[in-house]
C-alpha atoms as a PDB file:
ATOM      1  CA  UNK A   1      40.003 -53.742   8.281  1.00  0.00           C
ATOM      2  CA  UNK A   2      39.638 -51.234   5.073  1.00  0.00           C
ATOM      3  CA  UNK A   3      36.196 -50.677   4.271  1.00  0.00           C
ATOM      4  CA  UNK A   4      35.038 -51.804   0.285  1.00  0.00           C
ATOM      5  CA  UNK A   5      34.374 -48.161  -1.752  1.00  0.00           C
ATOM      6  CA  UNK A   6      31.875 -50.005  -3.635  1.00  0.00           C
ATOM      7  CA  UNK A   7      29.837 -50.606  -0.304  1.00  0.00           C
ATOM      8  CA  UNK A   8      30.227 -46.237   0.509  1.00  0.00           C
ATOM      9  CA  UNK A   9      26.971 -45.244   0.511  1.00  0.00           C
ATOM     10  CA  UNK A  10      25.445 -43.093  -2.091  1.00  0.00           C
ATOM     11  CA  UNK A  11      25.142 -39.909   0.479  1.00  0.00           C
ATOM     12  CA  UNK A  12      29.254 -39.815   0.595  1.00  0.00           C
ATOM     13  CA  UNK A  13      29.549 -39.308  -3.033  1.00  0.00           C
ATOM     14  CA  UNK A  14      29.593 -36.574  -5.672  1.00  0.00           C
ATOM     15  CA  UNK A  15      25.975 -36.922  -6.901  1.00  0.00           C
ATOM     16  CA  UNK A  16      25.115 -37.865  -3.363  1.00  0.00           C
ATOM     17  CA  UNK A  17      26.228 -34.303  -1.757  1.00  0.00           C
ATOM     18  CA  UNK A  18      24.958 -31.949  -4.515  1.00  0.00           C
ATOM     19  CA  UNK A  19      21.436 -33.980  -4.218  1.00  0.00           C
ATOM     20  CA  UNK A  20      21.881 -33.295  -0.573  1.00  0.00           C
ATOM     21  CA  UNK A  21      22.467 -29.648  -1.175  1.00  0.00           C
ATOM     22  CA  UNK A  22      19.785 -29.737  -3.740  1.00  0.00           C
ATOM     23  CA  UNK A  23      17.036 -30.934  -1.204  1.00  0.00           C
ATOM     24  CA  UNK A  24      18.473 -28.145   1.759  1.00  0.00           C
ATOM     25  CA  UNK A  25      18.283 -25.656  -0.819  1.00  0.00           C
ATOM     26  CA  UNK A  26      14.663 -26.269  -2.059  1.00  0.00           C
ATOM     27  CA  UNK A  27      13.594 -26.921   1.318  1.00  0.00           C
ATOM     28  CA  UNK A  28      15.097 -23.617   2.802  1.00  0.00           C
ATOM     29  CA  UNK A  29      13.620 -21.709  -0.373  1.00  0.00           C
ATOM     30  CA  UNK A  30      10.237 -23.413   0.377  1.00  0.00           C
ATOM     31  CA  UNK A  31      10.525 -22.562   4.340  1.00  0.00           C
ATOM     32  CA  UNK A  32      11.205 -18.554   3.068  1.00  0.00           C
ATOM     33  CA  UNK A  33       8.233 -18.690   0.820  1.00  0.00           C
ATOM     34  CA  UNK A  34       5.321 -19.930   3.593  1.00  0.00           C
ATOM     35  CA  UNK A  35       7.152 -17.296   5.658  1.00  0.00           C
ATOM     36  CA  UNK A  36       7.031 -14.631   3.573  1.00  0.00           C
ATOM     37  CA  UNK A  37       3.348 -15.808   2.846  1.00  0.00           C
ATOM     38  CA  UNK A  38       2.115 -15.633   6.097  1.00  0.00           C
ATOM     39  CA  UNK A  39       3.846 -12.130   6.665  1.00  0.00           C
ATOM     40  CA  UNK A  40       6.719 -12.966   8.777  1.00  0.00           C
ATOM     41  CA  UNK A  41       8.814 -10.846   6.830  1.00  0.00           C
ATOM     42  CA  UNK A  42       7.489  -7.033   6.496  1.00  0.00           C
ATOM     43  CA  UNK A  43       7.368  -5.603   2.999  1.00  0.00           C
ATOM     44  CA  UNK A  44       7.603  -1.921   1.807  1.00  0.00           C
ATOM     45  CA  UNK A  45       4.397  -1.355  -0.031  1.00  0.00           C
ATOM     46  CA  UNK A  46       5.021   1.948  -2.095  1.00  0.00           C
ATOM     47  CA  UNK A  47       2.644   4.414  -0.594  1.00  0.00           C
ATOM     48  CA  UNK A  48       3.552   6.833  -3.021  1.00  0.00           C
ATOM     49  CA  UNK A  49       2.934   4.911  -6.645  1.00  0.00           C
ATOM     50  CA  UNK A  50       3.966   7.114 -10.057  1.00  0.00           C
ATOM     51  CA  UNK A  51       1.188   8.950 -10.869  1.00  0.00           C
ATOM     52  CA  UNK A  52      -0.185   8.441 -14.407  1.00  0.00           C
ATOM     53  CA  UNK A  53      -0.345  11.016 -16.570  1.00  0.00           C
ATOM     54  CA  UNK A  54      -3.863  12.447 -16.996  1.00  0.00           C
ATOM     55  CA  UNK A  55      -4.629  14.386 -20.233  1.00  0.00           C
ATOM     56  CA  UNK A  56      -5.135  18.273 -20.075  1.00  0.00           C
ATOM     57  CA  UNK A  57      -8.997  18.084 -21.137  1.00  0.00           C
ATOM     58  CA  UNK A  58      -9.940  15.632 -19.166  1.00  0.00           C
ATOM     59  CA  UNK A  59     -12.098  16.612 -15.968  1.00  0.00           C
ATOM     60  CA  UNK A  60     -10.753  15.116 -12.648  1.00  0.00           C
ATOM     61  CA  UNK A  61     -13.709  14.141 -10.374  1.00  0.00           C
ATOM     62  CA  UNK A  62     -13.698  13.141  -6.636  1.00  0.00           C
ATOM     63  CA  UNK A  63     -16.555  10.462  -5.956  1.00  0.00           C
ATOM     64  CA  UNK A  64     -18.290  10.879  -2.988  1.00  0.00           C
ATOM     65  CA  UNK A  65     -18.020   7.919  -0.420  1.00  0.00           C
ATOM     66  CA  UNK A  66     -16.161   5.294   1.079  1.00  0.00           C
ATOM     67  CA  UNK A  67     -12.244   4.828   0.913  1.00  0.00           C
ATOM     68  CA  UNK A  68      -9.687   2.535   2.406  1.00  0.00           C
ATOM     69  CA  UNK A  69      -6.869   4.832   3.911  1.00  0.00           C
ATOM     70  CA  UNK A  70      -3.723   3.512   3.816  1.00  0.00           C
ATOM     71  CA  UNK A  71      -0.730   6.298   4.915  1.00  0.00           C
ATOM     72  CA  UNK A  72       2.702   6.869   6.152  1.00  0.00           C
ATOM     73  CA  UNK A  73       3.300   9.210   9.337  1.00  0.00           C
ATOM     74  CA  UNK A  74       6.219  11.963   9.342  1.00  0.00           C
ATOM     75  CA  UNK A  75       8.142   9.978  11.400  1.00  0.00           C
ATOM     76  CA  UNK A  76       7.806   6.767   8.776  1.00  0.00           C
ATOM     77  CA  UNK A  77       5.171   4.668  10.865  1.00  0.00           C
ATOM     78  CA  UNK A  78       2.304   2.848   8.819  1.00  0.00           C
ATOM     79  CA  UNK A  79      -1.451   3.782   9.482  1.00  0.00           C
ATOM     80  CA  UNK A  80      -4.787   1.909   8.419  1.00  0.00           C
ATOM     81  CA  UNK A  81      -7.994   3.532   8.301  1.00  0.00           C
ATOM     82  CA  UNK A  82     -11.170   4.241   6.188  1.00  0.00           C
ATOM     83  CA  UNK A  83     -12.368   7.813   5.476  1.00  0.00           C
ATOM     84  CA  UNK A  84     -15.899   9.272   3.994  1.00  0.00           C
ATOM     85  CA  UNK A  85     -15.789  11.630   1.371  1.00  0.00           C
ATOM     86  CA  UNK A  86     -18.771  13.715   0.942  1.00  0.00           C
ATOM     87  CA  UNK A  87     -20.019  16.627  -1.832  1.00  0.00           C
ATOM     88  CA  UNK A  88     -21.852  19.824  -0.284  1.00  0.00           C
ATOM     89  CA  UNK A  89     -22.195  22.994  -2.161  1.00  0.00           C
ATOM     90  CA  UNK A  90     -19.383  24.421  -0.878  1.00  0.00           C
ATOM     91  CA  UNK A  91     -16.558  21.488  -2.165  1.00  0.00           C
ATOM     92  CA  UNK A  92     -15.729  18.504  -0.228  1.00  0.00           C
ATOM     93  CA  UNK A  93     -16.058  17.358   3.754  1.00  0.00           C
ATOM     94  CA  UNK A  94     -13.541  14.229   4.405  1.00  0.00           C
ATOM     95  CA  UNK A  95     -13.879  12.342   7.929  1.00  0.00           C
ATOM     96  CA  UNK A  96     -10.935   9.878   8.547  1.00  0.00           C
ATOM     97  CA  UNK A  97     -11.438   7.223  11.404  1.00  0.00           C
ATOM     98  CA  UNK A  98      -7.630   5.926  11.554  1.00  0.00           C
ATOM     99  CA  UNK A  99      -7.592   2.673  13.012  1.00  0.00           C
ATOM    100  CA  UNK A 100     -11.230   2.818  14.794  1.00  0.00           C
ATOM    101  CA  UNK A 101      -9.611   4.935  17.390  1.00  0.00           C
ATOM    102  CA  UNK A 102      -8.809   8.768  15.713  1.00  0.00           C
ATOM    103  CA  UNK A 103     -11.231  10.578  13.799  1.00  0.00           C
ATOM    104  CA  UNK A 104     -10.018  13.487  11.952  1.00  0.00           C
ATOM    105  CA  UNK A 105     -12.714  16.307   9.919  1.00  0.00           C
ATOM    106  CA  UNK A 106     -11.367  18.385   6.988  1.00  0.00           C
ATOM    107  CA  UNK A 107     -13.373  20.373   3.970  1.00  0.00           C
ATOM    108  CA  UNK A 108     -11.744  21.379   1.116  1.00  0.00           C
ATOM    109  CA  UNK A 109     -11.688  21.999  -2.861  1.00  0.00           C
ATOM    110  CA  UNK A 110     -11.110  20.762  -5.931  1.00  0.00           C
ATOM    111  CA  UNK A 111      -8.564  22.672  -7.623  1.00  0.00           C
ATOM    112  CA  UNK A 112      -7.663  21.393 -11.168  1.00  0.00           C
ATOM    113  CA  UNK A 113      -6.363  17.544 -10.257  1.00  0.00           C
ATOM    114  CA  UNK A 114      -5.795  18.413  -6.792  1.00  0.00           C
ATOM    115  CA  UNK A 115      -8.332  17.751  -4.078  1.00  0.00           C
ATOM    116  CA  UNK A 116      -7.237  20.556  -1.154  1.00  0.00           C
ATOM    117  CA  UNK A 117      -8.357  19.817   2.245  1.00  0.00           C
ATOM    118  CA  UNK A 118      -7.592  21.528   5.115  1.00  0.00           C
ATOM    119  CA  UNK A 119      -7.678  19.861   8.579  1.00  0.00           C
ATOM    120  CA  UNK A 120      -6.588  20.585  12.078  1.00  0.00           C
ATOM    121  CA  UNK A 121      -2.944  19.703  11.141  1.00  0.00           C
ATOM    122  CA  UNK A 122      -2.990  21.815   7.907  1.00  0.00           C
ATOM    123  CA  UNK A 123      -3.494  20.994   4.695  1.00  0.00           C
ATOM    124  CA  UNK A 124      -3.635  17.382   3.136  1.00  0.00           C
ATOM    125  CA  UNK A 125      -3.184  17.628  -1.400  1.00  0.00           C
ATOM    126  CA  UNK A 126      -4.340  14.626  -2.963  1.00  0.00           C
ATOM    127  CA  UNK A 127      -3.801  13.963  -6.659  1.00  0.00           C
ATOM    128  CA  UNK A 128      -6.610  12.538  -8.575  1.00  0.00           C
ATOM    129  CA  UNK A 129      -5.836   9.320 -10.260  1.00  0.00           C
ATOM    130  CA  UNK A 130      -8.726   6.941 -11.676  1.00  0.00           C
ATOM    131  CA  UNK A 131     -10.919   8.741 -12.510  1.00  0.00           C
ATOM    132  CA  UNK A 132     -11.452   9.733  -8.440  1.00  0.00           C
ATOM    133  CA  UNK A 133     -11.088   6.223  -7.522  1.00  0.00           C
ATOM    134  CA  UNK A 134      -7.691   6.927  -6.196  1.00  0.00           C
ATOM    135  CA  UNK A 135      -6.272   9.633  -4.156  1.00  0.00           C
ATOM    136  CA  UNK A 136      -2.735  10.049  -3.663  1.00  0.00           C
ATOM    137  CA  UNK A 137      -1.988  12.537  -1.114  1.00  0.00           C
ATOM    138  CA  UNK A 138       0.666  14.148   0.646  1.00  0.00           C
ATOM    139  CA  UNK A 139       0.223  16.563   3.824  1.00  0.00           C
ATOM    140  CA  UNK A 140       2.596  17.603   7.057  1.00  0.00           C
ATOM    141  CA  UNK A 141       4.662  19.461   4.307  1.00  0.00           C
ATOM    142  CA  UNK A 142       5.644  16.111   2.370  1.00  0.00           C
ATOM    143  CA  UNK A 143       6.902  14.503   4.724  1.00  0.00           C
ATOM    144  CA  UNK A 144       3.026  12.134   5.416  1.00  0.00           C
ATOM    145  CA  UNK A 145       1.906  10.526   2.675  1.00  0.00           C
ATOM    146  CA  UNK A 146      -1.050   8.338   2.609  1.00  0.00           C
ATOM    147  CA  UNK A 147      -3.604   6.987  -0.761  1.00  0.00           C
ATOM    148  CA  UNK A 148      -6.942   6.433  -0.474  1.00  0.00           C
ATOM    149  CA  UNK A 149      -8.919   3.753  -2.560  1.00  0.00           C
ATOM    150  CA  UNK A 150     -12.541   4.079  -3.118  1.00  0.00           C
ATOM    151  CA  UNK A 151     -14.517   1.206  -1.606  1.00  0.00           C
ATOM    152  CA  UNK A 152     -18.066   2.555  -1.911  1.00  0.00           C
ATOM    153  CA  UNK A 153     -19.299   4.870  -3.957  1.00  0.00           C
ATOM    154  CA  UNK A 154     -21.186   6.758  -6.463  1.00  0.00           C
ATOM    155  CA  UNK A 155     -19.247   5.092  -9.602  1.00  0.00           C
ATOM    156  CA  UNK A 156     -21.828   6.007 -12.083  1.00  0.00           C
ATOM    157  CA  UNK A 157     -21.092  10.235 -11.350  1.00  0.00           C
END
């Protein structure tokens, strides 16, 4: 017995298949979005943005207290942390508690748009951007890199 084409159903023809691939396509595109959402797939957050150009009279200043740490080891792993930035006469002490289990010490100076502290792994060099609300910085020769965003803090200095 040969089947009637007028009785094929809609999903074996032309208009039938591309809606067909339509709907797989917006449904896979939907299934990457919740996905990429909820953080199933890791992103590369630059750690390193572009700094912006800050003008030769202006007067870089480092506001003393709270910061979100956010850094890259040598070997490329991510760290978290929060550090405390605080003024004596002298320059600048910096405490970093890394993930609520490492606490690093450093002092240092200010030194034109550079803030220069020196830990117990040598010397960390963040560049002023904000207005002190951001510090980009860069120690283990270059090759750690980590940016610290003020969270708390003396704004009106």
């Amino acid at each position: 017995m040969i089947e009637d084409p007028k009785k094929a159903g809609f999903w074996t023809t032309i208009p039938g298949i591309l809606t067909a691939i339509a709907a797989v396509l917006g449904a896979l595109s939907g299934l990457i979005g919740v996905l990429a959402q909820v953080g199933v797939f890791k992103t590369m957050v630059p750690i390193h943005p572009i700094p912006i150009p800050i003008p030769e009279n202006a007067t870089p200043k480092i506001i003393p207290g709270n910061y979100s740490v956010h850094g890259r080891n040598p070997n490329g792993s991510a760290y978290f942390g929060e550090a405390s930035i605080i003024k004596n006469n002298a320059g600048y002490q910096i405490t970093w508690n890394i993930a609520g289990s490492q606490i690093f010490y450093g002092t240092g100076v200010l030194d034109d748009q550079l803030l220069k502290i020196n830990w117990e792994n040598g010397l960390v060099t963040y560049l002023i951007r904000d207005n002190g609300r951001i510090l980009d910085g860069t120690w283990a020769n270059g090759k750690g890199s980590e940016v610290l965003t003020l969270v708390t803090g003396d704004q009106q200095r």
